[in-house]
Protein backbone atom coordinates (compact mmCIF):
# COMPACT_ATOMS: atom_id res chain seq x y z
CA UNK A 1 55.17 92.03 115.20
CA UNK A 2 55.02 92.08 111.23
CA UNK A 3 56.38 89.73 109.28
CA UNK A 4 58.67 92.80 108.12
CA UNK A 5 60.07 93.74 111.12
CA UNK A 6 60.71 89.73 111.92
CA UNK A 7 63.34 89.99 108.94
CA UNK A 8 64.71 93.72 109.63
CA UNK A 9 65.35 92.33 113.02
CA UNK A 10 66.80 89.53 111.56
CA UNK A 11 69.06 91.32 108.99
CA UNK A 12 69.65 94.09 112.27
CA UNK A 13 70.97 90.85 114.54
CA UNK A 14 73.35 89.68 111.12
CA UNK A 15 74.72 93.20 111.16
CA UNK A 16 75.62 94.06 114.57
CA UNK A 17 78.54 91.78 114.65
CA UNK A 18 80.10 92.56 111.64
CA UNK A 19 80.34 96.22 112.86
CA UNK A 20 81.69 95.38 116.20
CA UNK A 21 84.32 93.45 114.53
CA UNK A 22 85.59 96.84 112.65
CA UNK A 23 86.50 97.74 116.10
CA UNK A 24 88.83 95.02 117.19
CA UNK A 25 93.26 95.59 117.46
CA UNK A 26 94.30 94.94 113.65
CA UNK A 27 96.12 91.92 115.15
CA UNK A 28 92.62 89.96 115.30
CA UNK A 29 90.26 91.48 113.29
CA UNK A 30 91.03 89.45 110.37
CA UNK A 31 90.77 86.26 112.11
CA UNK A 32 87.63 87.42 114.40
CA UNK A 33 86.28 88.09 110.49
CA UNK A 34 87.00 85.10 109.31
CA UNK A 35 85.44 83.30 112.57
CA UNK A 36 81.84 85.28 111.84
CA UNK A 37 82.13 84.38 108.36
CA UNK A 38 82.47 80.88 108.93
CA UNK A 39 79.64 80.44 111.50
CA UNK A 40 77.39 82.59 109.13
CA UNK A 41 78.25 80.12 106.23
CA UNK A 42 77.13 77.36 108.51
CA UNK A 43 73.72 78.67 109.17
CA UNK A 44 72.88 80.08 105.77
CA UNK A 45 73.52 75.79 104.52
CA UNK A 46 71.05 75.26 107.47
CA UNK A 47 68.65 77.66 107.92
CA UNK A 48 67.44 77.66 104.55
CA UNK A 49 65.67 74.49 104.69
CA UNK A 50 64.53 75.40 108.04
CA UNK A 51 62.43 79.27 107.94
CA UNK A 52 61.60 81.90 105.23
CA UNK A 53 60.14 85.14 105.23
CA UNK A 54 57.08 85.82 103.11
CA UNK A 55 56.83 89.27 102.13
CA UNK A 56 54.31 89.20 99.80
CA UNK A 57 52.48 86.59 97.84
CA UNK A 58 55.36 86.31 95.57
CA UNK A 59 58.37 87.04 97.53
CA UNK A 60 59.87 84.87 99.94
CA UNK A 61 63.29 85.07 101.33
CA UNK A 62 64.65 82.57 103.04
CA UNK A 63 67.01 82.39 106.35
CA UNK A 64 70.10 81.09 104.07
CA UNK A 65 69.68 84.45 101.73
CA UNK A 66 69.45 86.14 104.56
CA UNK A 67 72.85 84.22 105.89
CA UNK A 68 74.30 84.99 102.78
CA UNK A 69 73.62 88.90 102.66
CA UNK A 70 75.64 89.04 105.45
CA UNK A 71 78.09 86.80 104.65
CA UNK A 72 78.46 89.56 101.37
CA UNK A 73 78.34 92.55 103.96
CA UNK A 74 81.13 91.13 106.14
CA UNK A 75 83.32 90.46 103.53
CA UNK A 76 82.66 94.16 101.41
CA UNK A 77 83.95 95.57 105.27
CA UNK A 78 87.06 93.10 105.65
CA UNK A 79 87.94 94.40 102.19
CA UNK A 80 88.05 97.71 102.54
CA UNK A 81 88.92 97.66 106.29
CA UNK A 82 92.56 95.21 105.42
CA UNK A 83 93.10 96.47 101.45
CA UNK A 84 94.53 93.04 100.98
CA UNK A 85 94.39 90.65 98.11
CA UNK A 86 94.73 88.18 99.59
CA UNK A 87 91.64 88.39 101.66
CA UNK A 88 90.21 86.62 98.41
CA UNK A 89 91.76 83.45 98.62
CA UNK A 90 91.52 83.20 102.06
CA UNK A 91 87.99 83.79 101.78
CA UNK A 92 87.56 81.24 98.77
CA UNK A 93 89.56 78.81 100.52
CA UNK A 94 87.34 79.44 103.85
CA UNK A 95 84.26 78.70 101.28
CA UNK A 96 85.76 75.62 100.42
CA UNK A 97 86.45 73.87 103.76
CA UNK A 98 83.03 74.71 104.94
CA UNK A 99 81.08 73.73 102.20
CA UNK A 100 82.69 70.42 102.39
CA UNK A 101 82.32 70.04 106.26
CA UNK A 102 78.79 70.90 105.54
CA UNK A 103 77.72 68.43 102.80
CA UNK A 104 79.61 65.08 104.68
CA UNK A 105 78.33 66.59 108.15
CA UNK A 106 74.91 66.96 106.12
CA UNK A 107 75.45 63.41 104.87
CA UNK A 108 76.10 62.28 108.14
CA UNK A 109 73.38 63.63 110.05
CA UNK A 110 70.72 62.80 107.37
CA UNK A 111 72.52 58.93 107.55
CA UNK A 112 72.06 59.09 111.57
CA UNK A 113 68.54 60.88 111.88
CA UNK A 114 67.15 58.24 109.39
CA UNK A 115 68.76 55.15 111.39
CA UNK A 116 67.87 53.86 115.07
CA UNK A 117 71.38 54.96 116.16
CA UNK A 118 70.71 58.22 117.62
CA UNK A 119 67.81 59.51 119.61
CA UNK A 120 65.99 62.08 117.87
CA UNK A 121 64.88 64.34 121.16
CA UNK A 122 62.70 66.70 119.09
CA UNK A 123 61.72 64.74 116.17
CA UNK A 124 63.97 67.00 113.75
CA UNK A 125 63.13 66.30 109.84
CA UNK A 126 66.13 64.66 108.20
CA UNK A 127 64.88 67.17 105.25
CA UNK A 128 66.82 70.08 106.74
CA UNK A 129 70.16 68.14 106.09
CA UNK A 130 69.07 67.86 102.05
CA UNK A 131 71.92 69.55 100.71
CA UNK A 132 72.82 69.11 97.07
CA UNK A 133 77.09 69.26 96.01
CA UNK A 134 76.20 70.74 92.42
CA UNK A 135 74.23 73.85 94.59
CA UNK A 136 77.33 74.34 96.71
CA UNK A 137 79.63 74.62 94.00
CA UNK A 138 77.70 76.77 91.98
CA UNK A 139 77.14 78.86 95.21
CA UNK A 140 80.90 78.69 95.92
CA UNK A 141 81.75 79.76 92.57
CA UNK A 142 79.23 82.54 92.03
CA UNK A 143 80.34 84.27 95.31
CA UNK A 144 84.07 84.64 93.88
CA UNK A 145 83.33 85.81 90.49
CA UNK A 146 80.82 88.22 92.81
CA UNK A 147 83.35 89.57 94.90
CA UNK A 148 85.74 89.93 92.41
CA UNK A 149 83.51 91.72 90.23
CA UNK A 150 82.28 94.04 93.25
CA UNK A 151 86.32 94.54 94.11
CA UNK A 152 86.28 95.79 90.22
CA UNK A 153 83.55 98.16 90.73
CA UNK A 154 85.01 99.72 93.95
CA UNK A 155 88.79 100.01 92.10
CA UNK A 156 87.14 101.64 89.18
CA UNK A 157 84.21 104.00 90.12
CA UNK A 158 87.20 105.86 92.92
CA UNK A 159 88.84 107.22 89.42
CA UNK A 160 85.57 109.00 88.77
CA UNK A 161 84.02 109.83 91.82
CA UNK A 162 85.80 112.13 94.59
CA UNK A 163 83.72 113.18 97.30
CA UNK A 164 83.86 110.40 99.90
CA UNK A 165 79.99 111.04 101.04
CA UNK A 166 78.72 110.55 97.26
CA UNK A 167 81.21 107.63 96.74
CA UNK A 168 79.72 106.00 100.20
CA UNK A 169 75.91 105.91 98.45
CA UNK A 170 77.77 104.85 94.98
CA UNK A 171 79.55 101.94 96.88
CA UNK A 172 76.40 100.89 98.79
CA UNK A 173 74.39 100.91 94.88
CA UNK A 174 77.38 98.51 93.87
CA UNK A 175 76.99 96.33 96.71
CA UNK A 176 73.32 96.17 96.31
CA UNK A 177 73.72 95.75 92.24
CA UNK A 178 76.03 92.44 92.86
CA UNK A 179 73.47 91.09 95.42
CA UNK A 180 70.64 91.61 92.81
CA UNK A 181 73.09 89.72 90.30
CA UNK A 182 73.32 86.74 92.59
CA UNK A 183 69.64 86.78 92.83
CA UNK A 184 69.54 86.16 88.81
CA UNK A 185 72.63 84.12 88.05
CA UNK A 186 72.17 81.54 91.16
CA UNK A 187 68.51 80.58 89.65
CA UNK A 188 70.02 80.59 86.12
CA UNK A 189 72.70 77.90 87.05
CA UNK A 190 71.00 76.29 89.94
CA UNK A 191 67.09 75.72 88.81
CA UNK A 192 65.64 73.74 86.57
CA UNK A 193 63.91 75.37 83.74
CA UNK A 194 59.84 75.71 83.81
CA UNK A 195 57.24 77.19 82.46
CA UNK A 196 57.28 79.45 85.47
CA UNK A 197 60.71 80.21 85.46
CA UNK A 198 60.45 83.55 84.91
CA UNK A 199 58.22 83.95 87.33
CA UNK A 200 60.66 82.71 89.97
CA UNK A 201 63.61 85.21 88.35
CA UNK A 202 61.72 87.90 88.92
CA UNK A 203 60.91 87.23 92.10
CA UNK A 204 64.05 86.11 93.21
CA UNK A 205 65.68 88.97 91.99
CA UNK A 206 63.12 90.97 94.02
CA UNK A 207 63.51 89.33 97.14
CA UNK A 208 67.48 89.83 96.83
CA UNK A 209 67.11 93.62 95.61
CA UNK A 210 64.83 94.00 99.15
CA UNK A 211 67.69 91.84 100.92
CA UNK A 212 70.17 93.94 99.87
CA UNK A 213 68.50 97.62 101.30
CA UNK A 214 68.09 96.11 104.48
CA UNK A 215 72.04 95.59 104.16
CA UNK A 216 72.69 98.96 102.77
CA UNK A 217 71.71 100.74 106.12
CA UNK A 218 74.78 98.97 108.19
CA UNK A 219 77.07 99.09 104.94
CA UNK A 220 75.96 103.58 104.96
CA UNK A 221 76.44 103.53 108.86
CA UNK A 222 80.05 101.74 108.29
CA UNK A 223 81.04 103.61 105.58
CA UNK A 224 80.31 106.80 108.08
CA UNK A 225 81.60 106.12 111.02
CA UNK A 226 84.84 103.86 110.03
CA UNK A 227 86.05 107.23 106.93
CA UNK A 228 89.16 106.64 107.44
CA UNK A 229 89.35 102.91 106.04
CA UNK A 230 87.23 104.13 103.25
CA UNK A 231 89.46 107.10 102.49
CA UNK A 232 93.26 104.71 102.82
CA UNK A 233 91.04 101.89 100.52
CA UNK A 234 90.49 104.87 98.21
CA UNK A 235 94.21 105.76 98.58
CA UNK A 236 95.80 102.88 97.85
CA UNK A 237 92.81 100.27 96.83
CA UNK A 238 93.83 96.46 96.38
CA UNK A 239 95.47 95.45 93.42
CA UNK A 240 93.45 92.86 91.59
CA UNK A 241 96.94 91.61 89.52
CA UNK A 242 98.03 90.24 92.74
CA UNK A 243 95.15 87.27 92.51
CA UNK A 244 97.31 85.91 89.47
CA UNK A 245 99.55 83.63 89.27
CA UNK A 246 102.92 85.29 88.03
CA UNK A 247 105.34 82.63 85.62
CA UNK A 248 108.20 81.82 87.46
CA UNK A 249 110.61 83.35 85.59
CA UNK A 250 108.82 86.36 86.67
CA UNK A 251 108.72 85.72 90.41
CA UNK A 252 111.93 85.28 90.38
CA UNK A 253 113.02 88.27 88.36
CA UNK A 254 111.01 90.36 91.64
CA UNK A 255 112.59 88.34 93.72
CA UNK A 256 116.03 89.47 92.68
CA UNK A 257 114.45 93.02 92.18
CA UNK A 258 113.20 93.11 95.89
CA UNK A 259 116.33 91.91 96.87
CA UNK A 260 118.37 94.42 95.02
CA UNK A 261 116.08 97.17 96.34
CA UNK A 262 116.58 95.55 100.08
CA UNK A 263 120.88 95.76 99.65
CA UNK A 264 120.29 99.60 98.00
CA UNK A 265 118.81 100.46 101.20
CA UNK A 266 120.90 99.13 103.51
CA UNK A 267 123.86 100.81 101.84
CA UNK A 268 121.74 103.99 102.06
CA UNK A 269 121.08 103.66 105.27
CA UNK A 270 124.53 102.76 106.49
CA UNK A 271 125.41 105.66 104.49
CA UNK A 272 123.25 107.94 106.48
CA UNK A 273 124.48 106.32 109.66
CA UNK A 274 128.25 107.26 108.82
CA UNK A 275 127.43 110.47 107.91
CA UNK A 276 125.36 110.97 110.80
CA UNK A 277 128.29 109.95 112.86
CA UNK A 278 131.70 110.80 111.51
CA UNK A 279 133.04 113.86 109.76
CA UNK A 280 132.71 114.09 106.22
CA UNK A 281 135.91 115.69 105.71
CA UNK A 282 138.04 113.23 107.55
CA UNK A 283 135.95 110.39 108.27
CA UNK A 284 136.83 110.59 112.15
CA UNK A 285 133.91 110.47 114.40
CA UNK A 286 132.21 113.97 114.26
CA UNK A 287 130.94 115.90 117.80
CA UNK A 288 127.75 114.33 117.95
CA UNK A 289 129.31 110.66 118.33
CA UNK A 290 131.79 111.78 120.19
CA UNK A 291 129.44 113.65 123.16
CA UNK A 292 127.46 109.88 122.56
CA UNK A 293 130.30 107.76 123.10
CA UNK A 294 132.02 109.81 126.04
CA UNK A 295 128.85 109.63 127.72
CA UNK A 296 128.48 105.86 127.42
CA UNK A 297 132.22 105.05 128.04
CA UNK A 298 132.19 107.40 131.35
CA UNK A 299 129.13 105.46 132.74
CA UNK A 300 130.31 101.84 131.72
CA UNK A 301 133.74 103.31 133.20
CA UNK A 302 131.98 103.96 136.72
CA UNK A 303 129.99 100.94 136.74
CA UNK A 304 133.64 99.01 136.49
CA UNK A 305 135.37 101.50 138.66
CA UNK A 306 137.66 101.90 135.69
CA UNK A 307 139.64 104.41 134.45
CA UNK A 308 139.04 107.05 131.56
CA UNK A 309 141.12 109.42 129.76
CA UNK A 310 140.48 111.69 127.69
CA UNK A 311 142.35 114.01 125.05
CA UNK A 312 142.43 116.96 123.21
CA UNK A 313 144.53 118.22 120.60
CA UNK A 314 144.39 121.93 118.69
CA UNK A 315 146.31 122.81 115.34
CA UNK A 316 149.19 125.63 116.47
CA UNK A 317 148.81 129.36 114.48
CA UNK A 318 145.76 127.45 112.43
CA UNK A 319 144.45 130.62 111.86
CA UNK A 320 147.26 131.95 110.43
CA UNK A 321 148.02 129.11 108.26
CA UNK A 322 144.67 129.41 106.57
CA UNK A 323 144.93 132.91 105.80
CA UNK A 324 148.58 132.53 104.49
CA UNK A 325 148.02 129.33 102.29
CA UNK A 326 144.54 129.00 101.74
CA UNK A 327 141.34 127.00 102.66
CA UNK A 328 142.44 123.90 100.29
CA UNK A 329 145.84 123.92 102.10
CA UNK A 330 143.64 123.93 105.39
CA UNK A 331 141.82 121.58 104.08
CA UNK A 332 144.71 119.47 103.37
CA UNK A 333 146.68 119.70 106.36
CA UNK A 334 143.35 118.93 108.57
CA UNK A 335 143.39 115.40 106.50
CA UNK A 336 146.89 114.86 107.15
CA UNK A 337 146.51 115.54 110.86
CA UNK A 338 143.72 113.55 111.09
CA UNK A 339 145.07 110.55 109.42
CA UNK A 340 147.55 110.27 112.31
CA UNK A 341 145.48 110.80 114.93
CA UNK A 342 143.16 107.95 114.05
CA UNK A 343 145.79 105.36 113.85
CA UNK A 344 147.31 106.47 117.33
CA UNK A 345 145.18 104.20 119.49
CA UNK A 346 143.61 101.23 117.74
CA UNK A 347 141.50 99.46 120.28
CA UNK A 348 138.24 98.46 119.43
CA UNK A 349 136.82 101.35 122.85
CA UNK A 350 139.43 103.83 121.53
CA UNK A 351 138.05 106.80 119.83
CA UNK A 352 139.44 109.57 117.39
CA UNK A 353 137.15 112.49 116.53
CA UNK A 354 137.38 115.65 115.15
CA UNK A 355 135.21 118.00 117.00
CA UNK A 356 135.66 121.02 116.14
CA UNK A 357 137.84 123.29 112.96
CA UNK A 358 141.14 122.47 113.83
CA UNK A 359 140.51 120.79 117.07
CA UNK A 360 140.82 116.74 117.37
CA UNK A 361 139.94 114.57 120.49
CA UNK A 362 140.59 111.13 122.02
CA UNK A 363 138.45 108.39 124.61
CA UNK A 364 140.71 106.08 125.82
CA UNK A 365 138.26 103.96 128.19
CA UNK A 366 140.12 102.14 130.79
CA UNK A 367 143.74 104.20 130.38
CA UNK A 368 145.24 106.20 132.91
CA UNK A 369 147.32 109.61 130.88
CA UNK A 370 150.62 108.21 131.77
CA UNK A 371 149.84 105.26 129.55
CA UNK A 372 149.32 107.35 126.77
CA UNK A 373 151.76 110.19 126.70
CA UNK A 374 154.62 107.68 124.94
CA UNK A 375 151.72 107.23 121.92
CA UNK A 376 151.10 110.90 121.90
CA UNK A 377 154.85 111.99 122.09
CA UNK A 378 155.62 109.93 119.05
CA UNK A 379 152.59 111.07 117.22
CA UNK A 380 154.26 114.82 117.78
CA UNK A 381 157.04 112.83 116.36
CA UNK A 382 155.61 111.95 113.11
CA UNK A 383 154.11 115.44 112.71
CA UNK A 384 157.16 116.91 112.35
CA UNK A 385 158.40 114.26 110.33
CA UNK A 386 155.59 114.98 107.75
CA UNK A 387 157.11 118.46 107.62
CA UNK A 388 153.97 120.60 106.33
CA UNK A 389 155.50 123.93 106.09
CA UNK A 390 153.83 126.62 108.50
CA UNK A 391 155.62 129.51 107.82
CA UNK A 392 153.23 131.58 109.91
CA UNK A 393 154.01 129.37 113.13
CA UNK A 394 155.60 131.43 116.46
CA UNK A 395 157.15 127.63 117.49
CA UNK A 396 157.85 125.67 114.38
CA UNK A 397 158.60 125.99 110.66
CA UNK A 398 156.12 123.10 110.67
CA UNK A 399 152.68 122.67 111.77
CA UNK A 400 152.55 121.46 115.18
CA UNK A 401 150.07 120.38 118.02
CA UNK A 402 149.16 120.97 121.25
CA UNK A 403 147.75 118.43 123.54
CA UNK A 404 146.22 118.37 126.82
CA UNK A 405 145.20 114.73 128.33
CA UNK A 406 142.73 114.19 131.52
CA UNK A 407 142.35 110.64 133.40
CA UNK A 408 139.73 110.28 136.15
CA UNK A 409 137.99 106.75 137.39
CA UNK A 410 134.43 108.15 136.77
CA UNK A 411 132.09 108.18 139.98
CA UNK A 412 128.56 109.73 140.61
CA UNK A 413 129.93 112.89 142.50
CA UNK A 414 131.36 113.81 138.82
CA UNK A 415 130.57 113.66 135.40
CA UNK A 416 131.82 113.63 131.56
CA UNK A 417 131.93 117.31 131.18
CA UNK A 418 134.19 117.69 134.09
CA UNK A 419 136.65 115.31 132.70
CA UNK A 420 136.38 117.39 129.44
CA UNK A 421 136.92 120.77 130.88
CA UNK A 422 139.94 119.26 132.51
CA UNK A 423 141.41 118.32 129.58
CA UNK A 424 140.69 121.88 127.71
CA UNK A 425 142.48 123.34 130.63
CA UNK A 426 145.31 121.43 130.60
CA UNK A 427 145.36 122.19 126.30
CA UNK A 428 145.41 125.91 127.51
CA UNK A 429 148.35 124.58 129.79
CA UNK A 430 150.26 123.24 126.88
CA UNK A 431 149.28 126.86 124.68
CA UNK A 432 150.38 128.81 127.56
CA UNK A 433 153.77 126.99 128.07
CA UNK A 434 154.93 127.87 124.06
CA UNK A 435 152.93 124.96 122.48
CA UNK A 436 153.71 122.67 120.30
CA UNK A 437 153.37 120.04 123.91
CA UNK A 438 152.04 117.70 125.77
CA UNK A 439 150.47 118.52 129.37
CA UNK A 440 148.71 115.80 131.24
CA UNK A 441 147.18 115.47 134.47
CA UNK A 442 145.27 112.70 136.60
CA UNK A 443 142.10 113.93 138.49
């Protein structure tokens, strides 16, 4: 095997993971990320003293660049994968704690290997534990400013670049541009000057620039296969204000904006429920929460054995006092109705509705009809007292109702419907017997 295909294999084995890890539940994949990351952060401190690759004369790349290629590649996917700020800190912070569990572990080992207090089994050069603090900062800090400035790149090149495909290669330039960078700033801040400085920037550079295509294959085949996070990252791309720190006075003036968002759209919403569920016109429950409700009370009713009654009432001659007064007197005399109805029965079960034009309805859950005929009666009572004219009316000068009532104890041989055709037939009852009446029956 070539000394090549040593480090394509090697870059191949650093790659396969990261890719994998695109594939986990979003519950995990941040923290299975963040697990790689660590362990790859680990060996690129170690295995940089330990092996290097010479690709030519000149360039030589070493296990820890090749450590930290990936460490680059995992992140660039996390990124674009979560579209979350604060992947950043989390990230810097992750730098952080490892670099300083590296240097006192590197500290400690080099302390042990040197002293007769451990057996060294295979004769392992305390060399490999040199680390220097200065290099990990300056590592530490040049991978933030490098990630932030990649994050840049990616925000600003999706304003001129469209096709996904194209913007996949344009990406993969960017991610190879910022690895090149590292490759020139790390020697600028981390090496003494020499006469052959130069020398060694160049070839550094070199060695990262060939480091970085080997990295662009997995970063093409992820862009590829995983479009969709590409295309949502293009979509709605992190927000790079979010890193700041905001004053306080400004937190807390989104605070209260959130906040006053948050109470807007819980009066919306409640909003929506009530008109979802009660009619507009006379805030009774409409038809669609009173088929809900009858159909909840009539099975709670037969798991109890108790009984249920229900109601019905109809306008007399509505009709006719629509076309003789007008829709706004209609209108008017519906209201009027239905304020009465409402407040007949006030238990917290009890329900009025209007369910249809001129037709109003009543659950009474546990109520047999003879228990409410005396509320009913003197609702009748306070109709008439309200005396709207109905000059139109074959059984009153007034308008008047008529009322049928049905009581069953609900049982799995029945059901709600039956109980409400019982009740329209006993409000045909009360039509057919001159209206303006109460018929009730128990079934």
């Amino acid at each position: 095997m070539s000394v090549l295909s040593a480090f394509l294999l090697n870059t191949a084995l650093y790659s396969v993971f990261p890719l994998y890890l695109t594939t986990v539940k979003p519950k995990s994949r941040a923290t299975a990320f963040y697990i790689y990351i660590s362990v790859v952060l680990v060996l690129g401190s170690l295995l940089g003293s330990i092996y290097s690759f010479k690709l030519t004369d000149n360039i030589i790349i070493s296990g820890g660049s090749i450590a930290f290629g990936a460490f680059m590649m995992s992140i660039t996917m996390l990124l674009i994968i979560e579209r979350n700020a604060s992947i950043l800190i989390n990230i810097m912070k992750l730098v952080l704690l490892v670099n300083t569990l590296t240097y006192l572990s590197f500290i400690l080992y080099s302390w042990l290997f040197d002293s007769s207090l451990v057996m060294n089994h295979l004769n392992i050069s305390i060399n490999i534990f040199q680390t220097s603090l200065s290099v990990l900062i300056i590592g530490g800090g040049l991978i933030f400013v490098e990630l932030l400035l990649l994050l840049f790149l990616f925000i600003q090149l999706r304003k001129f670049v469209f096709n996904i495909s194209f913007l996949s290669i344009i990406y993969t330039c960017a991610f190879i541009l910022i690895l090149c960078l590292d490759g020139l700033l790390f020697p600028l801040f981390a090496i003494e000057y020499n006469e052959n400085f130069g020398h060694t920037l160049m070839n550094n550079v070199t060695g990262k620039f060939i480091l970085a295509l080997s990295y662009s294959f997995p970063m093409l085949i992820f862009y590829w296969v995983f479009k969709r996070h590409l295309v949502r990252f293009i979509k709605s791309p992190i927000q790079l204000q979010s890193l700041l720190p905001a004053p306080r006075k400004k937190l807390l003036e989104e605070l209260q904006r959130y906040e006053m968002q948050d109470q807007k759209l819980r009066r919306k919403n409640l909003e929506l429920l009530q008109q979802s569920t009660h009619d507009s016109m006379t805030s009774l429950a409409n038809r669609r929460k009173f088929d809900h409700s009858l159909n909840i009370e009539w099975k709670r009713c037969e798991r109890s054995k108790k009984p249920l009654t229900l109601v019905i009432g109809d306008i007399d001659f509505f009709k006719q006092f629509n076309d003789h007064y007008g829709h706004q007197k209609g209108d008017d005399c519906i209201k009027a109705i239905a304020d009465l109805w409402g407040k007949c029965f006030t238990r917290p079960a009890d329900l009025a509705a209007r369910i249809g034009g001129e037709e109003f309805a009543m659950i009474l859950p546990e109520t047999m009809a003879a228990q409410c005929v005396d509320e009913l009666t003197l609702f009748i009572e306070k109709l008439k007292a309200k005396n709207i004219p109905h000059a139109k009316s074959l059984v009153a000068n007034h308008v008047s109702l008529s009322i049928g009532i049905a009581s069953t104890i609900p049982n799995s041989n029945s059901s709600a419907n039956s109980l409400l055709e019982l009740a329209d037939i006993n409000l045909y009852q009360a039509k057919q017997q001159g209206r303006n009446r109460i018929i009730s029956t128990n079934n």
